[in-house]
N, C-alpha and C. Protein backbone atom coordinates (compact mmCIF):
# COMPACT_ATOMS: atom_id res chain seq x y z
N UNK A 1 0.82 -1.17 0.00
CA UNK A 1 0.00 0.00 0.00
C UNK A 1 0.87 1.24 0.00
N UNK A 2 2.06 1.16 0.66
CA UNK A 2 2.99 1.90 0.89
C UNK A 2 3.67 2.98 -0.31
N UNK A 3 3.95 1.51 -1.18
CA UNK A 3 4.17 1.76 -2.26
C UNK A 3 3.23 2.27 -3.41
N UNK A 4 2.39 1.87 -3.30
CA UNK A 4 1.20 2.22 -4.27
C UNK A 4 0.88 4.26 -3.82
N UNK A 5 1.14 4.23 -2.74
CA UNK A 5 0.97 5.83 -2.39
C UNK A 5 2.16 6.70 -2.75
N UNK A 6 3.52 5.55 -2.91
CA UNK A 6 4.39 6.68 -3.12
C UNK A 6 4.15 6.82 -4.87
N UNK A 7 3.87 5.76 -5.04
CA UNK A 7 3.51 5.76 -7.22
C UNK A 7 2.34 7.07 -7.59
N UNK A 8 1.17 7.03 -6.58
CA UNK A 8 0.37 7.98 -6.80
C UNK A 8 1.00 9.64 -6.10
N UNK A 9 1.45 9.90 -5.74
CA UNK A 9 2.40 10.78 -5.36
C UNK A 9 3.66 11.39 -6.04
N UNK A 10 4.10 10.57 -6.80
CA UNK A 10 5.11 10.25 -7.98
C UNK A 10 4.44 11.01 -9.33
N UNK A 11 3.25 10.32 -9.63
CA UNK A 11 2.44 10.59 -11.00
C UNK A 11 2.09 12.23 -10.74
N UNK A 12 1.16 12.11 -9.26
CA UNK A 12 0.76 13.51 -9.21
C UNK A 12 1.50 14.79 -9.54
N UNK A 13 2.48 14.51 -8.83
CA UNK A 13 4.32 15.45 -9.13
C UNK A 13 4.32 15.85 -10.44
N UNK A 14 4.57 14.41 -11.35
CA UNK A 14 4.76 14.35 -12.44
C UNK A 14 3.67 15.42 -13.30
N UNK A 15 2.63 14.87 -12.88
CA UNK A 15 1.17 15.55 -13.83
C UNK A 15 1.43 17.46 -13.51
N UNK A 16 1.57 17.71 -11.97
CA UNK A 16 1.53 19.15 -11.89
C UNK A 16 2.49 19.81 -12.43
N UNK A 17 4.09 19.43 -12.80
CA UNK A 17 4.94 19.88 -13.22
C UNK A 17 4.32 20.28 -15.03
N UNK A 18 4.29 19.33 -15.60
CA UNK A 18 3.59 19.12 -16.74
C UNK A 18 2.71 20.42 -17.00
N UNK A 19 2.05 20.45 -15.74
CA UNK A 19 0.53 21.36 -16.23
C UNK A 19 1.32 22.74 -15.87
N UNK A 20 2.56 23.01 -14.92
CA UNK A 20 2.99 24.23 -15.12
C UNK A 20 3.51 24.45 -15.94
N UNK A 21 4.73 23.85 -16.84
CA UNK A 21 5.02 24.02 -18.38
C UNK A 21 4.54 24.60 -19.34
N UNK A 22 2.66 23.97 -19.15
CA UNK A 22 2.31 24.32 -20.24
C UNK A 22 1.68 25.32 -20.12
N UNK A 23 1.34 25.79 -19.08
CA UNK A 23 0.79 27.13 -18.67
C UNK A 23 2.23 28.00 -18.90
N UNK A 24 2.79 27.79 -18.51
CA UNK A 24 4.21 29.04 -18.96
C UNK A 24 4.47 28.84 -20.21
N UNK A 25 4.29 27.93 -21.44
CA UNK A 25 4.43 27.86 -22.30
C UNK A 25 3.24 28.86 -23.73
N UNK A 26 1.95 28.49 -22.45
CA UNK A 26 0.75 28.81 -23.60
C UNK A 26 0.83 31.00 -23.23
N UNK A 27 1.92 31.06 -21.93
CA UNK A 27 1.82 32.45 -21.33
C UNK A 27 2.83 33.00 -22.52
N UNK A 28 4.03 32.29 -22.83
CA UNK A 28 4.94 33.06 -23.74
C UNK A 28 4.41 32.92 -25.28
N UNK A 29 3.10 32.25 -25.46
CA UNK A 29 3.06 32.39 -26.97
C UNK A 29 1.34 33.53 -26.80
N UNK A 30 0.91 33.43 -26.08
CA UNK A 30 0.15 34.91 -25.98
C UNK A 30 0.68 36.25 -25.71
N UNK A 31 2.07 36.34 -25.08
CA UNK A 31 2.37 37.47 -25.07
C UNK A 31 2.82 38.07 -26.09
N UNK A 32 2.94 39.42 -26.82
CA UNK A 32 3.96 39.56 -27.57
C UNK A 32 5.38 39.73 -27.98
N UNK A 33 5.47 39.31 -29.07
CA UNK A 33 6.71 39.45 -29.32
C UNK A 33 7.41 40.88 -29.25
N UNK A 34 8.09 41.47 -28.34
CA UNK A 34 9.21 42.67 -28.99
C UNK A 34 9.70 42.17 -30.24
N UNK A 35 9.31 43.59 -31.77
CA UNK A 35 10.29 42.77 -32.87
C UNK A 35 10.80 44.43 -32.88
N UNK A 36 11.93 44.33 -33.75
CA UNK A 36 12.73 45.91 -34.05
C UNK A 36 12.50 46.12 -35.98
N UNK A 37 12.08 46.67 -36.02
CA UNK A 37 11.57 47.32 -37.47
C UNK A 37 13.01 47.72 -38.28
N UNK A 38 13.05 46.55 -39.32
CA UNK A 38 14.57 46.68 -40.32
C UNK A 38 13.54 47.67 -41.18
N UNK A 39 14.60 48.82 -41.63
CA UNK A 39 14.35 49.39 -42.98
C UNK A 39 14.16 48.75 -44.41
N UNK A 40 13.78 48.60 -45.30
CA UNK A 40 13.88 48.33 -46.24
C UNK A 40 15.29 48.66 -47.06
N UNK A 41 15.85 47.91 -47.57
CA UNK A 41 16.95 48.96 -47.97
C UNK A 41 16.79 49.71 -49.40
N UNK A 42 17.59 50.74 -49.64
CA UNK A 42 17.34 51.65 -50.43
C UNK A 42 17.17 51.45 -52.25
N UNK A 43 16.49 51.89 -52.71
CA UNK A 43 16.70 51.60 -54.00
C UNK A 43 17.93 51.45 -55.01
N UNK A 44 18.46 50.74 -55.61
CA UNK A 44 19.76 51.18 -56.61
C UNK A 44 19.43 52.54 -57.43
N UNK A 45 20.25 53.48 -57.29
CA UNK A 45 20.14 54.85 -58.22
C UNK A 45 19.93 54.42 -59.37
N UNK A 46 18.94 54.89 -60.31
CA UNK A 46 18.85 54.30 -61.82
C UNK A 46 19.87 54.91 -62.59
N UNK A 47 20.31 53.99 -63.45
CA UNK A 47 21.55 54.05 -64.01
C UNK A 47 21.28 54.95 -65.23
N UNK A 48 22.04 55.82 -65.45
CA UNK A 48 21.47 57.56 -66.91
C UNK A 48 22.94 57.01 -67.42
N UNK A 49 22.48 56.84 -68.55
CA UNK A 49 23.88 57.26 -69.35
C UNK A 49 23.42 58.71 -70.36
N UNK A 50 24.89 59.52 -70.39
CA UNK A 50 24.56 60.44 -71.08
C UNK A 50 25.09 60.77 -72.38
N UNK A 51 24.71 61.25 -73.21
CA UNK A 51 25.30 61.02 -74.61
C UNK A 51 25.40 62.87 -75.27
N UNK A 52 26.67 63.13 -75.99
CA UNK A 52 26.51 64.20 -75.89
C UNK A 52 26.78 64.79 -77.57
N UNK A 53 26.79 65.51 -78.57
CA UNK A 53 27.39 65.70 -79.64
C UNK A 53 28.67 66.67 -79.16
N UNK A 54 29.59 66.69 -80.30
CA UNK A 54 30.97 66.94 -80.08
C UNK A 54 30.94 68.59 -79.67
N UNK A 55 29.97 69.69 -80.29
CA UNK A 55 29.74 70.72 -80.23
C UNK A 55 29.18 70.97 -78.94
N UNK A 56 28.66 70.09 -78.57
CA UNK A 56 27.86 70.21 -77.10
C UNK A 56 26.34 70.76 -77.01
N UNK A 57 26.28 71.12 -78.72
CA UNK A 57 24.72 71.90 -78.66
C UNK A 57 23.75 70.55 -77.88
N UNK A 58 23.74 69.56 -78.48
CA UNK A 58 22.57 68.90 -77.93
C UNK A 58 22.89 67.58 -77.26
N UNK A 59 22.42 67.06 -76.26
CA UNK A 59 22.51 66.18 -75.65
C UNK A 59 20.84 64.98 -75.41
N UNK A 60 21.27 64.10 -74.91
CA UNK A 60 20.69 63.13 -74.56
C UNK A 60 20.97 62.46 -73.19
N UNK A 61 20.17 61.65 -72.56
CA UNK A 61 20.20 61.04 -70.87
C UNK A 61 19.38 60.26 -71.55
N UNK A 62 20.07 58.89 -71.40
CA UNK A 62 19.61 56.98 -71.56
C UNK A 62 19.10 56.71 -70.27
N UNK A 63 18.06 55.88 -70.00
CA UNK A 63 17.98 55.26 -68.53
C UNK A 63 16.33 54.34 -68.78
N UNK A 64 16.22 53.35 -67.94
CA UNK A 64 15.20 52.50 -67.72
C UNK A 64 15.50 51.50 -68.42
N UNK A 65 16.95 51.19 -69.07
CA UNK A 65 17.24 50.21 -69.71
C UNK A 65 16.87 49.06 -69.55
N UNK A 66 15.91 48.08 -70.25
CA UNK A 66 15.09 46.60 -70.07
C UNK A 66 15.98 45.58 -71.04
N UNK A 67 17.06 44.83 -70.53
CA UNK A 67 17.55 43.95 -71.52
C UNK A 67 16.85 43.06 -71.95
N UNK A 68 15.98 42.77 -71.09
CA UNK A 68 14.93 41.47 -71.53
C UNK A 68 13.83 41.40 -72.34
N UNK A 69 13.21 43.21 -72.34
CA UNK A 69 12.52 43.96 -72.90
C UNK A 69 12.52 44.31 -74.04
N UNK A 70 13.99 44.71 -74.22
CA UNK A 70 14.69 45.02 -74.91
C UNK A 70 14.42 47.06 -75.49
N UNK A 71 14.14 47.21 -74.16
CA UNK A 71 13.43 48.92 -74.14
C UNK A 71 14.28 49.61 -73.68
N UNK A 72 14.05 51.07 -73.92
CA UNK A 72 15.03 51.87 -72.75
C UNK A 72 13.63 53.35 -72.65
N UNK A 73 14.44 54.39 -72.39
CA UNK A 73 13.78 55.49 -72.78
C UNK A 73 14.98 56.76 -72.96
N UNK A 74 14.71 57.53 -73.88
CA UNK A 74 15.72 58.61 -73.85
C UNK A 74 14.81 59.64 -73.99
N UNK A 75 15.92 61.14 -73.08
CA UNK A 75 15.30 62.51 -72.81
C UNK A 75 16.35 63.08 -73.53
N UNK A 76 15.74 63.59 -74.88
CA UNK A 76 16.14 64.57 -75.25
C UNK A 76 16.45 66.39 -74.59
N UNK A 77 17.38 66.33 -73.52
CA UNK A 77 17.58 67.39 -73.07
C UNK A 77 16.98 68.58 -73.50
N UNK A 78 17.72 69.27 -74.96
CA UNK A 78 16.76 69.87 -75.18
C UNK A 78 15.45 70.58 -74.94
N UNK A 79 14.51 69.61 -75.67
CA UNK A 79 13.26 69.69 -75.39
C UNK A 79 12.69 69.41 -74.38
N UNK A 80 13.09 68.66 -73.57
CA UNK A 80 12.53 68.06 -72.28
C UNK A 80 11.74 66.59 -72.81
N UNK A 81 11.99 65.97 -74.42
CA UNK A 81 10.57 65.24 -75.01
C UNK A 81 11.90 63.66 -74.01
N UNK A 82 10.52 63.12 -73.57
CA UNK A 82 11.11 61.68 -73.06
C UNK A 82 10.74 60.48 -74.35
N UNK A 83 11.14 59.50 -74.96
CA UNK A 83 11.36 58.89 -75.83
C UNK A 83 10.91 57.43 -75.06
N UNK A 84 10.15 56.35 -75.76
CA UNK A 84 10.04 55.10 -74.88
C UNK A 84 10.00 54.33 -76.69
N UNK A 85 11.29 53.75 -76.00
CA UNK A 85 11.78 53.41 -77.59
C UNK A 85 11.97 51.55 -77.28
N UNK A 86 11.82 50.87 -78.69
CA UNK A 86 12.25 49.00 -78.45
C UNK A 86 12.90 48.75 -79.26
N UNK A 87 13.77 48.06 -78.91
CA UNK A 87 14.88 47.45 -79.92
C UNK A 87 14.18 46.87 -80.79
N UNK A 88 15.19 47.69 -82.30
CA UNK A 88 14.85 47.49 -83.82
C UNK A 88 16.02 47.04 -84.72
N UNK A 89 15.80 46.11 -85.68
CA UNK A 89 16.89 45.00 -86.78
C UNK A 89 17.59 46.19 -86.88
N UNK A 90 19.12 46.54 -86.60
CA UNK A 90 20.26 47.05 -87.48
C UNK A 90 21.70 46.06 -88.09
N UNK A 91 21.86 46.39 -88.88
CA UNK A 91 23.17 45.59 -89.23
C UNK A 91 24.38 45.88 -88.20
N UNK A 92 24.07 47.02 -87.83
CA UNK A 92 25.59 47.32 -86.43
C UNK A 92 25.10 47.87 -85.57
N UNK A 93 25.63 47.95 -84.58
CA UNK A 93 25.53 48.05 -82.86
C UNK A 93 23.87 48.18 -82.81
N UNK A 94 23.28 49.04 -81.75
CA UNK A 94 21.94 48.53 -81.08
C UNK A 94 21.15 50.01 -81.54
N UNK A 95 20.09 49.94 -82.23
CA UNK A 95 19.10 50.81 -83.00
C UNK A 95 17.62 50.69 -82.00
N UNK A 96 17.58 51.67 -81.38
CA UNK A 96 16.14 51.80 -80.44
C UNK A 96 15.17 53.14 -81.23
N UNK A 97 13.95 52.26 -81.65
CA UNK A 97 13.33 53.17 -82.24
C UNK A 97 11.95 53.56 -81.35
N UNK A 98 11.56 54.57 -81.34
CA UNK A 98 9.99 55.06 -80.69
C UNK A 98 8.53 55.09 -82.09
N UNK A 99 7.58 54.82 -81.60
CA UNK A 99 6.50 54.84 -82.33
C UNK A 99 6.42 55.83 -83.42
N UNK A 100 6.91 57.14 -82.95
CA UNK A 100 6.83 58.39 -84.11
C UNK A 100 7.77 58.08 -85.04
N UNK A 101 8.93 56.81 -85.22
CA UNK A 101 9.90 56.50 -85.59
C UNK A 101 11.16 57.64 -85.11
N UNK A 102 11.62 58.26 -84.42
CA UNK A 102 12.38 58.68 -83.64
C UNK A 102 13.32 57.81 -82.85
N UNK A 103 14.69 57.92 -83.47
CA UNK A 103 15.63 56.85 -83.03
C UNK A 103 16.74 56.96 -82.32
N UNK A 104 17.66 56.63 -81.70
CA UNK A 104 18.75 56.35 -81.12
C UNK A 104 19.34 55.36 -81.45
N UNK A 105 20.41 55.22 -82.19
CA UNK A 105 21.72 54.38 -82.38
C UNK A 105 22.83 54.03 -82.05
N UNK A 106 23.13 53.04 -81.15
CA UNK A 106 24.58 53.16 -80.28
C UNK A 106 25.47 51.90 -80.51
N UNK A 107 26.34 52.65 -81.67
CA UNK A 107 27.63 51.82 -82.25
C UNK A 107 29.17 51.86 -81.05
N UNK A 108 30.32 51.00 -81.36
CA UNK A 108 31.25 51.35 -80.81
C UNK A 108 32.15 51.36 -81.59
N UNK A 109 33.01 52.30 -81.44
CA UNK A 109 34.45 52.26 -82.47
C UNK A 109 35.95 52.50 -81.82
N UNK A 110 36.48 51.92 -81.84
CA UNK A 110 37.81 51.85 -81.27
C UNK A 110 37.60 51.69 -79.58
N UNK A 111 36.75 51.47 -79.21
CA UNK A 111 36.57 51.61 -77.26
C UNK A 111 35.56 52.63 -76.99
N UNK A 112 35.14 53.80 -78.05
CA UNK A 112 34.58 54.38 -77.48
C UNK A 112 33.11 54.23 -78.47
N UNK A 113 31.77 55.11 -77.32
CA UNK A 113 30.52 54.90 -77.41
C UNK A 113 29.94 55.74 -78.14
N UNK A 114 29.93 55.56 -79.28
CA UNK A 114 29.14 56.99 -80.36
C UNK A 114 27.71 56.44 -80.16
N UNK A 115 26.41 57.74 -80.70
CA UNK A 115 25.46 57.48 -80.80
C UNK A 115 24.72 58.10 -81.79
N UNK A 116 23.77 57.96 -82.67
CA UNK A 116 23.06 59.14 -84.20
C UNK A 116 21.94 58.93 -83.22
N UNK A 117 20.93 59.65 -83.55
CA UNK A 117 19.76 60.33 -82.90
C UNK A 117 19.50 61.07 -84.13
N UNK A 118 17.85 60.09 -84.37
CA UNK A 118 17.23 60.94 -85.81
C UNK A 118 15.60 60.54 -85.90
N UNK A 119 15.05 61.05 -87.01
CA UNK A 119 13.85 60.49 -87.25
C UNK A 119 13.63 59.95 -88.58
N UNK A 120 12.66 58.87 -88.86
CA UNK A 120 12.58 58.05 -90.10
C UNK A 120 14.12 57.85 -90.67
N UNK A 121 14.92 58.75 -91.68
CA UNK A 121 15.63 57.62 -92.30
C UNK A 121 17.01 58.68 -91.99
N UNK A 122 16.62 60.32 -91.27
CA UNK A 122 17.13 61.28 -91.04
C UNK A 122 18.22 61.33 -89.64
N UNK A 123 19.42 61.40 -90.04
CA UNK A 123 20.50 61.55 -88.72
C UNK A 123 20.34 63.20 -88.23
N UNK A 124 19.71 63.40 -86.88
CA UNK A 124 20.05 64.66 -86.85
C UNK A 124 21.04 65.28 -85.66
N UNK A 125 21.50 64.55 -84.98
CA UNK A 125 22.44 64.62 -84.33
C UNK A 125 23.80 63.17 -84.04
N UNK A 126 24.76 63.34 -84.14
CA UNK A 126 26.11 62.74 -83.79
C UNK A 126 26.65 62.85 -82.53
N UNK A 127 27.09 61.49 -81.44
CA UNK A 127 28.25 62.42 -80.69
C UNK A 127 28.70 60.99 -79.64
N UNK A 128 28.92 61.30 -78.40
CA UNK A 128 29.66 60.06 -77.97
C UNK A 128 28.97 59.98 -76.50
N UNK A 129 29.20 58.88 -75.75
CA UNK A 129 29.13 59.01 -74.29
C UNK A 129 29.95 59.73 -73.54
N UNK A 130 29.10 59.91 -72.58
CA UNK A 130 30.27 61.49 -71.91
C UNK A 130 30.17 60.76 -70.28
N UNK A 131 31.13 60.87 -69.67
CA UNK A 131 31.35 60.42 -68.46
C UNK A 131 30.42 61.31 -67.16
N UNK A 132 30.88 62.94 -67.65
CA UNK A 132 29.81 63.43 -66.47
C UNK A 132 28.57 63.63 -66.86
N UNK A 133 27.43 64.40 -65.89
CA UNK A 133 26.55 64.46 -66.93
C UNK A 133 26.18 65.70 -66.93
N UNK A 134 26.06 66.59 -68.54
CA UNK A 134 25.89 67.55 -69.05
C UNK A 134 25.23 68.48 -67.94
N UNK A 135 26.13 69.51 -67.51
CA UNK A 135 25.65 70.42 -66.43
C UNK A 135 24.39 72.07 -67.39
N UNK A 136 23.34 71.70 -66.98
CA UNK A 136 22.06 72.48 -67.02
C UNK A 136 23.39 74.40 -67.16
N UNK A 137 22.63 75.45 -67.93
CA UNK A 137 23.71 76.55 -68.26
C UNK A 137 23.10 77.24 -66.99
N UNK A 138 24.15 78.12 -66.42
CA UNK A 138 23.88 78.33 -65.33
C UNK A 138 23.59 80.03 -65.64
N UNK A 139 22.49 80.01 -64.83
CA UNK A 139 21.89 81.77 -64.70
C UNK A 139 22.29 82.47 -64.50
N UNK A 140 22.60 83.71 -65.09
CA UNK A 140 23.32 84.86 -65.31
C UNK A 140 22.84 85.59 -63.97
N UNK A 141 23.60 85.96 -63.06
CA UNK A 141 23.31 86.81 -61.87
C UNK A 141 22.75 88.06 -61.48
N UNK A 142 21.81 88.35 -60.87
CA UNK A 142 21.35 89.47 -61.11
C UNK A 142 21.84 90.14 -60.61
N UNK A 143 21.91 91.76 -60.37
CA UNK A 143 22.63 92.46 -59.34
C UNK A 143 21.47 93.03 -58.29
N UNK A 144 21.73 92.58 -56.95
CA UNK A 144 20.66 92.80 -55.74
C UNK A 144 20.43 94.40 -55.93
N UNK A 145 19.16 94.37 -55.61
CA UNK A 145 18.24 95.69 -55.28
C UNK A 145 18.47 97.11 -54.35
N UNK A 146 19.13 97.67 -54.67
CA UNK A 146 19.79 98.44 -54.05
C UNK A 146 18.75 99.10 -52.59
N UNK A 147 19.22 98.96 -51.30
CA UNK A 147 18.43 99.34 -49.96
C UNK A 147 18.28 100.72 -49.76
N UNK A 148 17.72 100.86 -49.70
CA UNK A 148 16.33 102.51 -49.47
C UNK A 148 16.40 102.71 -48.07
């Protein structure tokens, strides 16, 4: 009998330990979690290439380049006109034409990056890739308002 009380005494132990576990267990999955809020990280800068003629009158800025697409878009400085052009059949380097037929052409010769920029069958500008990018002409200064 002795024994039989220490077995039921034994189990009981056993059972209450059990039932506190799971009460501290079911306490840490209702509470919440502290989490710390990661930033997203930042976008990659979109990549502009700029293209310039030798005179410097007119320029161009490449960017949104889709290799898979096979799209880009170009801003004719200039005008401000943005271009959403798809790769078109040339016999040499890469010919991106836009719907109005308005084109961009970018051959290479000796290492470096020339480009024609025209419409239908018309070249109207020549020139190369330019490393910086074409700085906007800067405003002639006024002379301040003389104080009264």
């Amino acid at each position: 009998m002795k024994k039989l009380l220490i077995c039921a005494v034994a189990a009981l132990s056993l059972a209450a330990c059990t039932t506190q576990e799971n009460k501290q267990e079911e306490q840490a999955v209702a509470e919440p979690v502290a989490t710390q809020e990661v930033a997203a990280p930042a976008p990659a800068p979109e990549e502009v290439t700029c293209y310039q003629t030798a005179d410097g009158k007119a320029s161009f800025e490449v960017f949104e380049r889709n290799l898979e697409a096979e799209t880009l878009k170009v801003k004719d400085m200039q005008s401000g006109t943005v271009y959403d052009m798809k790769r078109t059949i040339s016999a040499d380097g890469a010919k991106y034409q836009a719907a109005d037929s308005t084109f961009i052409w970018f051959t290479t010769r000796d290492g470096v990056e020339n480009f024609s920029f025209g419409k239908g069958e018309e070249i109207q500008y020549q020139g190369t890739a330019v490393v910086a990018k074409p700085e906007a002409p800067t405003p002639t200064p006024q002379p301040a308002p003389a104080n009264e």
